[in-house]
PDB file of N, CA and C in Angstrom:
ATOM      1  N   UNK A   1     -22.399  29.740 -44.427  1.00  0.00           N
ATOM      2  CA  UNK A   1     -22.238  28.362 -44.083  1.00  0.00           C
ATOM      3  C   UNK A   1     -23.518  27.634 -44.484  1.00  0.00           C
ATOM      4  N   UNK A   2     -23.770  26.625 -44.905  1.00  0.00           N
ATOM      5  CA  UNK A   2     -24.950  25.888 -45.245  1.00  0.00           C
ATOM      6  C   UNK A   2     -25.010  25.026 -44.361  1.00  0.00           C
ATOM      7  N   UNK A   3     -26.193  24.673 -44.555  1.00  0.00           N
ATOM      8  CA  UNK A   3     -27.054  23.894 -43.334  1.00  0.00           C
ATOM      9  C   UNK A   3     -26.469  22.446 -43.328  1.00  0.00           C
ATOM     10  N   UNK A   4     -26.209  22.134 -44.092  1.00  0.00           N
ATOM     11  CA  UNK A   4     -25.473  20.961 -44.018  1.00  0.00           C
ATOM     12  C   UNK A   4     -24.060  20.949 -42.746  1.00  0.00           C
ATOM     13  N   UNK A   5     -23.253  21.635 -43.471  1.00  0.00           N
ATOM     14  CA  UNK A   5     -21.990  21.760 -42.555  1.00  0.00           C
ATOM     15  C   UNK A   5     -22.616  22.700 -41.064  1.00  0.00           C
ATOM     16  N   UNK A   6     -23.828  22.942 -40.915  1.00  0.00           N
ATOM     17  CA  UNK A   6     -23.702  23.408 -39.891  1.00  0.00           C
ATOM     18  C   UNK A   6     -24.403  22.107 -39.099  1.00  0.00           C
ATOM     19  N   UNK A   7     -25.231  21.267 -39.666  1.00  0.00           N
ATOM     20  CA  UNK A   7     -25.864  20.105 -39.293  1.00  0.00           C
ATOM     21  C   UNK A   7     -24.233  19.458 -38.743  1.00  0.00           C
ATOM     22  N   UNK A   8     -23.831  19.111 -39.794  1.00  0.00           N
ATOM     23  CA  UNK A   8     -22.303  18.130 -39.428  1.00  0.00           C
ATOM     24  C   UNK A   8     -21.572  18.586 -38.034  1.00  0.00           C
ATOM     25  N   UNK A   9     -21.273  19.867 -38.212  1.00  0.00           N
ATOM     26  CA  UNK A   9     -20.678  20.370 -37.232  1.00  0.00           C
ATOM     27  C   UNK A   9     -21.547  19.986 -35.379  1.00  0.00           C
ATOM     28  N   UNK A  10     -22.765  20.270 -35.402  1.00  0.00           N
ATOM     29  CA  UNK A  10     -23.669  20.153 -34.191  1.00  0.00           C
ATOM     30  C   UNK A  10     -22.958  18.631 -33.869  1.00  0.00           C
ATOM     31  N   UNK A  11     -23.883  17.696 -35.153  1.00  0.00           N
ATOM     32  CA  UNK A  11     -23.632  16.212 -34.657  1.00  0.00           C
ATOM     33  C   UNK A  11     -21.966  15.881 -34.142  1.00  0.00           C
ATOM     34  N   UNK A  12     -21.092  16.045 -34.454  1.00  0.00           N
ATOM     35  CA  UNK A  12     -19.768  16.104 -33.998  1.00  0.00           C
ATOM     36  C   UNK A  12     -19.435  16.714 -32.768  1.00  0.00           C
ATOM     37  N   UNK A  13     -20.349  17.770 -32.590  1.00  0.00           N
ATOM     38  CA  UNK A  13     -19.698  18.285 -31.294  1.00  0.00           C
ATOM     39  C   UNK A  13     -20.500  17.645 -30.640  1.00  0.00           C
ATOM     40  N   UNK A  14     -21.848  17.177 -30.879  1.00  0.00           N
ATOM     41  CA  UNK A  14     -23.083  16.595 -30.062  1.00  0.00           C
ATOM     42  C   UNK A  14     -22.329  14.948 -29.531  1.00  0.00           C
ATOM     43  N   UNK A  15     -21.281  14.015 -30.105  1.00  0.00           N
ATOM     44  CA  UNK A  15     -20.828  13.188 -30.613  1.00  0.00           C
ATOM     45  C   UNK A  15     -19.519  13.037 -29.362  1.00  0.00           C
ATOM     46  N   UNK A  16     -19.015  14.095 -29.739  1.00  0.00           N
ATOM     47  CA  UNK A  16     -17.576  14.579 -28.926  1.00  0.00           C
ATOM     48  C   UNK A  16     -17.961  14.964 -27.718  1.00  0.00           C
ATOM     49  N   UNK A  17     -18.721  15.905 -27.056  1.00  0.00           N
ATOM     50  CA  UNK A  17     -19.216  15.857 -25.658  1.00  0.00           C
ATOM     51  C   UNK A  17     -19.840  14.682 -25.429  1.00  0.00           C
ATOM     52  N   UNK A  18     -20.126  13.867 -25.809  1.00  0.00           N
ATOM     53  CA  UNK A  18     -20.927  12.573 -25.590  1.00  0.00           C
ATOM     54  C   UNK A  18     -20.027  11.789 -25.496  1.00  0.00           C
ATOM     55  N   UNK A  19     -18.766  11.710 -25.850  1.00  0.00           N
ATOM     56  CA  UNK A  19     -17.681  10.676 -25.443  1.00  0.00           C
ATOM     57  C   UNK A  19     -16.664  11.007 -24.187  1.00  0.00           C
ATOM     58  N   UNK A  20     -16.398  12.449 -24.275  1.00  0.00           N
ATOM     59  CA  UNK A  20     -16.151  13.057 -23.095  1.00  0.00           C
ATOM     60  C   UNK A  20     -16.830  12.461 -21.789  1.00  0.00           C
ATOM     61  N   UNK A  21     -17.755  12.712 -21.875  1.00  0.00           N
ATOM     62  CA  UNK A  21     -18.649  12.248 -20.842  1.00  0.00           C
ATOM     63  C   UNK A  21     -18.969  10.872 -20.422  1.00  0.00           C
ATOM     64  N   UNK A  22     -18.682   9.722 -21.387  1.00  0.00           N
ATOM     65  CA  UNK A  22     -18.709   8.849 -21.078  1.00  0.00           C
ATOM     66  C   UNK A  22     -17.358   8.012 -20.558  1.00  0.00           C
ATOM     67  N   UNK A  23     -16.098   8.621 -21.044  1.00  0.00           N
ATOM     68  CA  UNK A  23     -14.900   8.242 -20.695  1.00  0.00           C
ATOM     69  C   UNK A  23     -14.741   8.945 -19.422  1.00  0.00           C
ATOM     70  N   UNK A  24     -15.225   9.756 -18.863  1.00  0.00           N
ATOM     71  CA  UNK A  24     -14.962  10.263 -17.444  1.00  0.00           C
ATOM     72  C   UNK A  24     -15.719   9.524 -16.570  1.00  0.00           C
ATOM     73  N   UNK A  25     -17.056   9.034 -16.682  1.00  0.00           N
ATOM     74  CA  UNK A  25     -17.821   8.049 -16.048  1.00  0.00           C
ATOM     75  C   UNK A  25     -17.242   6.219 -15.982  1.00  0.00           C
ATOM     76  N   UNK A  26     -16.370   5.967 -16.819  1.00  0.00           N
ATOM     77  CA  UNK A  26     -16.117   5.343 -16.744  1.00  0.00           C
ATOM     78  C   UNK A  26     -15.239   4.678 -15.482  1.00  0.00           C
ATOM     79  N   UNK A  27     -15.476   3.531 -14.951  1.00  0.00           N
ATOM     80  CA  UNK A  27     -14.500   3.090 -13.907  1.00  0.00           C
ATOM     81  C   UNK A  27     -13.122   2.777 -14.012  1.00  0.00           C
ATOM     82  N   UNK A  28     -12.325   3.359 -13.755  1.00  0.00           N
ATOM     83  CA  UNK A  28     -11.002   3.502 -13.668  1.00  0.00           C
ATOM     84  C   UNK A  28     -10.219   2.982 -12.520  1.00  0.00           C
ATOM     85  N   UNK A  29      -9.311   2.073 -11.995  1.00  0.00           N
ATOM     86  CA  UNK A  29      -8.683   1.958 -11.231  1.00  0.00           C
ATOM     87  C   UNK A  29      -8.155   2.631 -10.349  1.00  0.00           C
ATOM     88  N   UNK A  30      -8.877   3.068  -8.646  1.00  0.00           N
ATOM     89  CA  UNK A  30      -8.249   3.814  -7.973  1.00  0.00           C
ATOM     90  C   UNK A  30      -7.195   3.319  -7.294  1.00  0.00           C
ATOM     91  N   UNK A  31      -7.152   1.993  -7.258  1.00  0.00           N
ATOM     92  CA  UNK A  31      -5.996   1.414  -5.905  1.00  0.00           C
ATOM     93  C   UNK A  31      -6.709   1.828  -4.706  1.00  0.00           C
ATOM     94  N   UNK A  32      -8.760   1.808  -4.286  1.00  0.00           N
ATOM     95  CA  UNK A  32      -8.753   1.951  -2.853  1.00  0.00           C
ATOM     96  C   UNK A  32      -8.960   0.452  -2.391  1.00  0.00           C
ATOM     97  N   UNK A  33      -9.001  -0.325  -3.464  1.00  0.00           N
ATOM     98  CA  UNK A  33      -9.322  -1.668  -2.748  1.00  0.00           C
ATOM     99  C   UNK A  33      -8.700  -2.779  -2.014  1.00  0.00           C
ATOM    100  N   UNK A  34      -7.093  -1.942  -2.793  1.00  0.00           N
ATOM    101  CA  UNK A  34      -5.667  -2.493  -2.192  1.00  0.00           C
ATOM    102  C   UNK A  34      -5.607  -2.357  -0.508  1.00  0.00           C
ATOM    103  N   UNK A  35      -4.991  -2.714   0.318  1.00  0.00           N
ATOM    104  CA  UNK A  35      -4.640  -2.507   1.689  1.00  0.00           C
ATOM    105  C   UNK A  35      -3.483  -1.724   1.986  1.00  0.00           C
ATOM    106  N   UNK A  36      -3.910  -0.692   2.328  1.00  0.00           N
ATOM    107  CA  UNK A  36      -3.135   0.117   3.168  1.00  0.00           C
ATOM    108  C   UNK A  36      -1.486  -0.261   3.789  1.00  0.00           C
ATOM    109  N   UNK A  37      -0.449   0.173   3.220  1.00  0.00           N
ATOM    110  CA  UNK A  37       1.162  -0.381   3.582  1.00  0.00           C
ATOM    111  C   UNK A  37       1.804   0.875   4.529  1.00  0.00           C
ATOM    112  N   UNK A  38       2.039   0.607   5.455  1.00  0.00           N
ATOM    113  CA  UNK A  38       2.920   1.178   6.422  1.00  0.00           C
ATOM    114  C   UNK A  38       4.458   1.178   5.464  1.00  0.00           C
ATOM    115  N   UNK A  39       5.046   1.940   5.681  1.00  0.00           N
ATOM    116  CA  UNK A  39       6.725   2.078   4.743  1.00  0.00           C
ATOM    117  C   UNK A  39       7.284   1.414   5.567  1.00  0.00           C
ATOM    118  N   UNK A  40       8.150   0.728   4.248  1.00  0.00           N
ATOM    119  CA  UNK A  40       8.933  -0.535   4.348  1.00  0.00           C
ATOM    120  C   UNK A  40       9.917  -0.416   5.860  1.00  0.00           C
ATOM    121  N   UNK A  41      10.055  -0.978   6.681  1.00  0.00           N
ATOM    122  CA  UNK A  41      11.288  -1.099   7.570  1.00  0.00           C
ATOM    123  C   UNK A  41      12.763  -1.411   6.668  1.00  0.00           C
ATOM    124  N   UNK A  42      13.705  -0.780   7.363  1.00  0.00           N
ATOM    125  CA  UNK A  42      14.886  -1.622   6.880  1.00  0.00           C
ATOM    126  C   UNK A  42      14.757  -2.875   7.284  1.00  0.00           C
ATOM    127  N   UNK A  43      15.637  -3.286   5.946  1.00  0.00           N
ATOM    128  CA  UNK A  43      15.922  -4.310   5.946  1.00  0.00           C
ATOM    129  C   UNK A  43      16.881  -4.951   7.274  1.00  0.00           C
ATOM    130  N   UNK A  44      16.806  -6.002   6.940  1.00  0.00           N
ATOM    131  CA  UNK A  44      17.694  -6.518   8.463  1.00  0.00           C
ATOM    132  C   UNK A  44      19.114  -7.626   8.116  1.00  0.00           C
ATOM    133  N   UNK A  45      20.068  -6.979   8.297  1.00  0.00           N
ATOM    134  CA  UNK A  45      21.630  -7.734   7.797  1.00  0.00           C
ATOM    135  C   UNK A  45      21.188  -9.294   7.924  1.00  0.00           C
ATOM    136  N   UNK A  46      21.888  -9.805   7.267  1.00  0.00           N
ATOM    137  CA  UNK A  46      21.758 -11.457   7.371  1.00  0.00           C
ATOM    138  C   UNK A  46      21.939 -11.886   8.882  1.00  0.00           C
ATOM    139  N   UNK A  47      23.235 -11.491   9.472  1.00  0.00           N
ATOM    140  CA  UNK A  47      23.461 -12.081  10.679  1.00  0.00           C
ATOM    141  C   UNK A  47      22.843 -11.686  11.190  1.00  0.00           C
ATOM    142  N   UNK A  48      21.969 -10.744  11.546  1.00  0.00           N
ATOM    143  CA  UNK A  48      20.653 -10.969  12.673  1.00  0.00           C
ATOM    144  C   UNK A  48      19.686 -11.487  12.240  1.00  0.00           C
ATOM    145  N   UNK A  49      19.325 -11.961  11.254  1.00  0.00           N
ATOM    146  CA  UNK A  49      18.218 -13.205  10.936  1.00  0.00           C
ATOM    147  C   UNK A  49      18.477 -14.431  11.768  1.00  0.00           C
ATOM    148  N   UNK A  50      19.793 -14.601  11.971  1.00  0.00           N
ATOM    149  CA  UNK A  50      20.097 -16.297  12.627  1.00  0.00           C
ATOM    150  C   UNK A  50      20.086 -16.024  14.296  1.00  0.00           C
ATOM    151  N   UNK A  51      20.105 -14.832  14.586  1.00  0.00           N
ATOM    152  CA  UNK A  51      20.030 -15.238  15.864  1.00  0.00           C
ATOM    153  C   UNK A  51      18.654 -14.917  16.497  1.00  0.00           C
ATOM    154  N   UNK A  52      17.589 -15.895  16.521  1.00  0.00           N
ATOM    155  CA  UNK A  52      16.045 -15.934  16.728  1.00  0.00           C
ATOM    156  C   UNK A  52      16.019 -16.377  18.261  1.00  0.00           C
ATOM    157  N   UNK A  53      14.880 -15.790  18.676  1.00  0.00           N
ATOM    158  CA  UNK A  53      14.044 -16.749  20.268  1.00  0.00           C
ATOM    159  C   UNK A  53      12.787 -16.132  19.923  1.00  0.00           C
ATOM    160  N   UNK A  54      12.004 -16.944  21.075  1.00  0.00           N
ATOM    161  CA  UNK A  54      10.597 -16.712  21.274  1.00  0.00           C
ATOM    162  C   UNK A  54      10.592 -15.998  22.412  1.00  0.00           C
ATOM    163  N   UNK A  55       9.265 -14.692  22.175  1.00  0.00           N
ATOM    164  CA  UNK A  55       9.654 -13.853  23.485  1.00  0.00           C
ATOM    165  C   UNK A  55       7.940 -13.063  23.292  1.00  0.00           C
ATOM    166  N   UNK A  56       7.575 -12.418  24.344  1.00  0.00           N
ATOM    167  CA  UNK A  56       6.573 -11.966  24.403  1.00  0.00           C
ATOM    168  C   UNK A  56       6.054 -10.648  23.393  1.00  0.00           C
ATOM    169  N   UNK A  57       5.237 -10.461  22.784  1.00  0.00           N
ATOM    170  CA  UNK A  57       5.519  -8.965  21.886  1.00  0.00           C
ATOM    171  C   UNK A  57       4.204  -8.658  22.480  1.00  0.00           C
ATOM    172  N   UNK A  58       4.431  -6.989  22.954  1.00  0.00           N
ATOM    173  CA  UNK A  58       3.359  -6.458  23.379  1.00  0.00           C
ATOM    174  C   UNK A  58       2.233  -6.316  22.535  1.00  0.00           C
ATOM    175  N   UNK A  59       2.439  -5.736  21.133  1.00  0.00           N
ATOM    176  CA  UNK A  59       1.785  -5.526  19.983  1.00  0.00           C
ATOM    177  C   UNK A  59       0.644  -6.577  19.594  1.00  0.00           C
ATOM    178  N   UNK A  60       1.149  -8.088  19.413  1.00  0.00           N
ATOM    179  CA  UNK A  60       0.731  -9.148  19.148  1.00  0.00           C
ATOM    180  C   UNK A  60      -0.110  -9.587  20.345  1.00  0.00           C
ATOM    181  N   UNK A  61       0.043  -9.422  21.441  1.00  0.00           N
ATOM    182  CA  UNK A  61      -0.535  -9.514  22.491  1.00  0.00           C
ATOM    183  C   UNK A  61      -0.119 -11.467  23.094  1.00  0.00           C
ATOM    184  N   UNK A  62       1.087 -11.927  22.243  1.00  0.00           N
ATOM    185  CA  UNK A  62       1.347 -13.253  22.379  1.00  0.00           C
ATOM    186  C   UNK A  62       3.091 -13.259  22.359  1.00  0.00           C
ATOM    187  N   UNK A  63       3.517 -14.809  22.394  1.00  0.00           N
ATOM    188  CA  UNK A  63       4.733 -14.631  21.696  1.00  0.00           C
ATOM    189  C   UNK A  63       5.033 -15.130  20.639  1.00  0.00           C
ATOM    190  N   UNK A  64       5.999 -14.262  20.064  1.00  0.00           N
ATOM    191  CA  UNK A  64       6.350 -14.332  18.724  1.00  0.00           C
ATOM    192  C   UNK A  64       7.975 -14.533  18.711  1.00  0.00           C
ATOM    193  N   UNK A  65       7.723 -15.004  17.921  1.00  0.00           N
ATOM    194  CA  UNK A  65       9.255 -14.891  17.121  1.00  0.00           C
ATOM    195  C   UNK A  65      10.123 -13.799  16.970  1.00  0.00           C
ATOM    196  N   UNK A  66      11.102 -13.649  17.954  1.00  0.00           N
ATOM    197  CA  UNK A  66      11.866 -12.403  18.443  1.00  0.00           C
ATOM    198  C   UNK A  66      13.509 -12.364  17.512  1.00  0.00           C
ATOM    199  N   UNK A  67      14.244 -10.908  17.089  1.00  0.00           N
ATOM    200  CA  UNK A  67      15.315 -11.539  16.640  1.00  0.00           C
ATOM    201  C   UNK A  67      16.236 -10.731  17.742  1.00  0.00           C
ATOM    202  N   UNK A  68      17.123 -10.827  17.487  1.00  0.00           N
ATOM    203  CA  UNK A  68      18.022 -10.040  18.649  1.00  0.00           C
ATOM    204  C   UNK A  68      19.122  -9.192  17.447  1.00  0.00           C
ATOM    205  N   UNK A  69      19.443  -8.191  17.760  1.00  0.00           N
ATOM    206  CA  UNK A  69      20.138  -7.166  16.861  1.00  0.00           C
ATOM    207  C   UNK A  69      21.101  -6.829  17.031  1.00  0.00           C
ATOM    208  N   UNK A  70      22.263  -7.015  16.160  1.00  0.00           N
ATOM    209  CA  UNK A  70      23.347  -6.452  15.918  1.00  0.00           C
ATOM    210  C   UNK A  70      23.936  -5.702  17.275  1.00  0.00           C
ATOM    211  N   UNK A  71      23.259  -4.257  17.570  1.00  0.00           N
ATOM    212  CA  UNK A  71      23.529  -3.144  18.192  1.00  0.00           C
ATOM    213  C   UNK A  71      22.736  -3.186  19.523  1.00  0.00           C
ATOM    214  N   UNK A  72      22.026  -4.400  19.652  1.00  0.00           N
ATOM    215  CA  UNK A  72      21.754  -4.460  21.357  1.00  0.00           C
ATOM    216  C   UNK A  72      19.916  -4.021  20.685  1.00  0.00           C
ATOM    217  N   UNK A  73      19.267  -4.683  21.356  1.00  0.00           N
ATOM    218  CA  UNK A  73      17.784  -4.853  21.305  1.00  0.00           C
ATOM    219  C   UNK A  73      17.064  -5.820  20.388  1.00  0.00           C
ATOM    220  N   UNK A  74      15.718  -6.181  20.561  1.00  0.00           N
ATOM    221  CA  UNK A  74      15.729  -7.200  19.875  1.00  0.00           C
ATOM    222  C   UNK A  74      14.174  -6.484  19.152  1.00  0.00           C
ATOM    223  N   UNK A  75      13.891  -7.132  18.303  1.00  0.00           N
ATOM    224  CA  UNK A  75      12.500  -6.940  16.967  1.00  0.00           C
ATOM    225  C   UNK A  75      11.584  -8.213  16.930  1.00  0.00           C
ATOM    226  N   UNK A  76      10.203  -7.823  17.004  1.00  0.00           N
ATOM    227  CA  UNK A  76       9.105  -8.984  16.978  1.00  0.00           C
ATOM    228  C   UNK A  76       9.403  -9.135  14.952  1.00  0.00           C
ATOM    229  N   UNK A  77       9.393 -10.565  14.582  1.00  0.00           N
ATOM    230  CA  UNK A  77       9.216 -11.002  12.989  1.00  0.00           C
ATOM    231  C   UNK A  77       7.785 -10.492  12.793  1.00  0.00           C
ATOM    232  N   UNK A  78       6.853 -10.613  13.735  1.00  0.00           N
ATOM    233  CA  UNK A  78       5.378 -10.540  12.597  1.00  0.00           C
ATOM    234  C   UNK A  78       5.328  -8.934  12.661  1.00  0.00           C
ATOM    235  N   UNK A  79       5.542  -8.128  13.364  1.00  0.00           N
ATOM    236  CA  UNK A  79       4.797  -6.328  13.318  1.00  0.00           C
ATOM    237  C   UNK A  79       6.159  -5.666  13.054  1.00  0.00           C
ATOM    238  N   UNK A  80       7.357  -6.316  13.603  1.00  0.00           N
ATOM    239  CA  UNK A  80       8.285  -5.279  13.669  1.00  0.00           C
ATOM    240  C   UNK A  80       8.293  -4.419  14.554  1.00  0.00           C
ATOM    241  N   UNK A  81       7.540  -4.774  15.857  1.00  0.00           N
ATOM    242  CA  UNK A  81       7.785  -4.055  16.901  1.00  0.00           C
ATOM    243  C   UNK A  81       9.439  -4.081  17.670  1.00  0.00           C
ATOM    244  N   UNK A  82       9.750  -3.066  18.180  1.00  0.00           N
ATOM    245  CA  UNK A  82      10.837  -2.896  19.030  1.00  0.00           C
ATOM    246  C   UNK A  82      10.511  -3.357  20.082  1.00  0.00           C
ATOM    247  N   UNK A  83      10.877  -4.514  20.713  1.00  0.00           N
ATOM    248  CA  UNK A  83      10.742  -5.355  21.706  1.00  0.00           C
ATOM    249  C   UNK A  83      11.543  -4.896  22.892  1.00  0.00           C
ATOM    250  N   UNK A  84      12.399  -4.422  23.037  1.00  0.00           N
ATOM    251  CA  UNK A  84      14.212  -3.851  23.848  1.00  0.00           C
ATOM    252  C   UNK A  84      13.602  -4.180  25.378  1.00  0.00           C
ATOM    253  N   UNK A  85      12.930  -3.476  25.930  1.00  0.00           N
ATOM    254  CA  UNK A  85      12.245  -3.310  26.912  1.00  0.00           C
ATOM    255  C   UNK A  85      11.323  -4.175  27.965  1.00  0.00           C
ATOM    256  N   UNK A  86      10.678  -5.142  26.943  1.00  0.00           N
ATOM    257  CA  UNK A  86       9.517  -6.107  27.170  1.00  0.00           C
ATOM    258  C   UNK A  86      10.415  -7.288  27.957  1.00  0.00           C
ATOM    259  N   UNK A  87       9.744  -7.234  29.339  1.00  0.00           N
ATOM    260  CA  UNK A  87      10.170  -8.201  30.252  1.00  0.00           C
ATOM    261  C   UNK A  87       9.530  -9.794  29.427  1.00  0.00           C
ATOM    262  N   UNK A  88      10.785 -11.082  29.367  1.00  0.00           N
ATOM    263  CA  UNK A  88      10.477 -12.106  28.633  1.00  0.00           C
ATOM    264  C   UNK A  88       9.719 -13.242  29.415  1.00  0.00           C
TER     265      UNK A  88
END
């Protein structure tokens, strides 16, 4: 092999670990800066959207905007707490 192609060869690999290394240092998008999502609740049928009151939510520590449900109990709008229970 002559010194040449063995010169070429060094600088290339000298070249190629040197880009390696800089594409791994590089900043990449983790998604930690995003906020944290609890999984989605179901959704909620139309007709229990219309039937709303205001009612105490423990969660919120106020009252909120309560819906009343289909199947008997009612849901705070801002947390999605299960309200059923909470004297109004």
């Amino acid at each position: 092999m002559s010194q040449f192609a063995a010169a070429l060869g060094g600088t290339l690999t000298a070249i190629g670990v040197g880009a390696v290394m800089v594409g791994r240092s590089w900043p990449a998008p983790t998604g930690r800066h995003r906020a944290l999502r609890a999984a989605a609740p179901a959704v909620l049928r139309p007709v229990e959207a219309l039937d709303q009151f205001e009612a105490y939510c423990p969660a919120e520590d106020r009252p909120t905007l309560q819906l009343h449900l289909r199947l008997g109990g009612s849901l705070c709008t801002e947390c999605r707490n299960d309200t059923t229970g909470v004297p109004q």
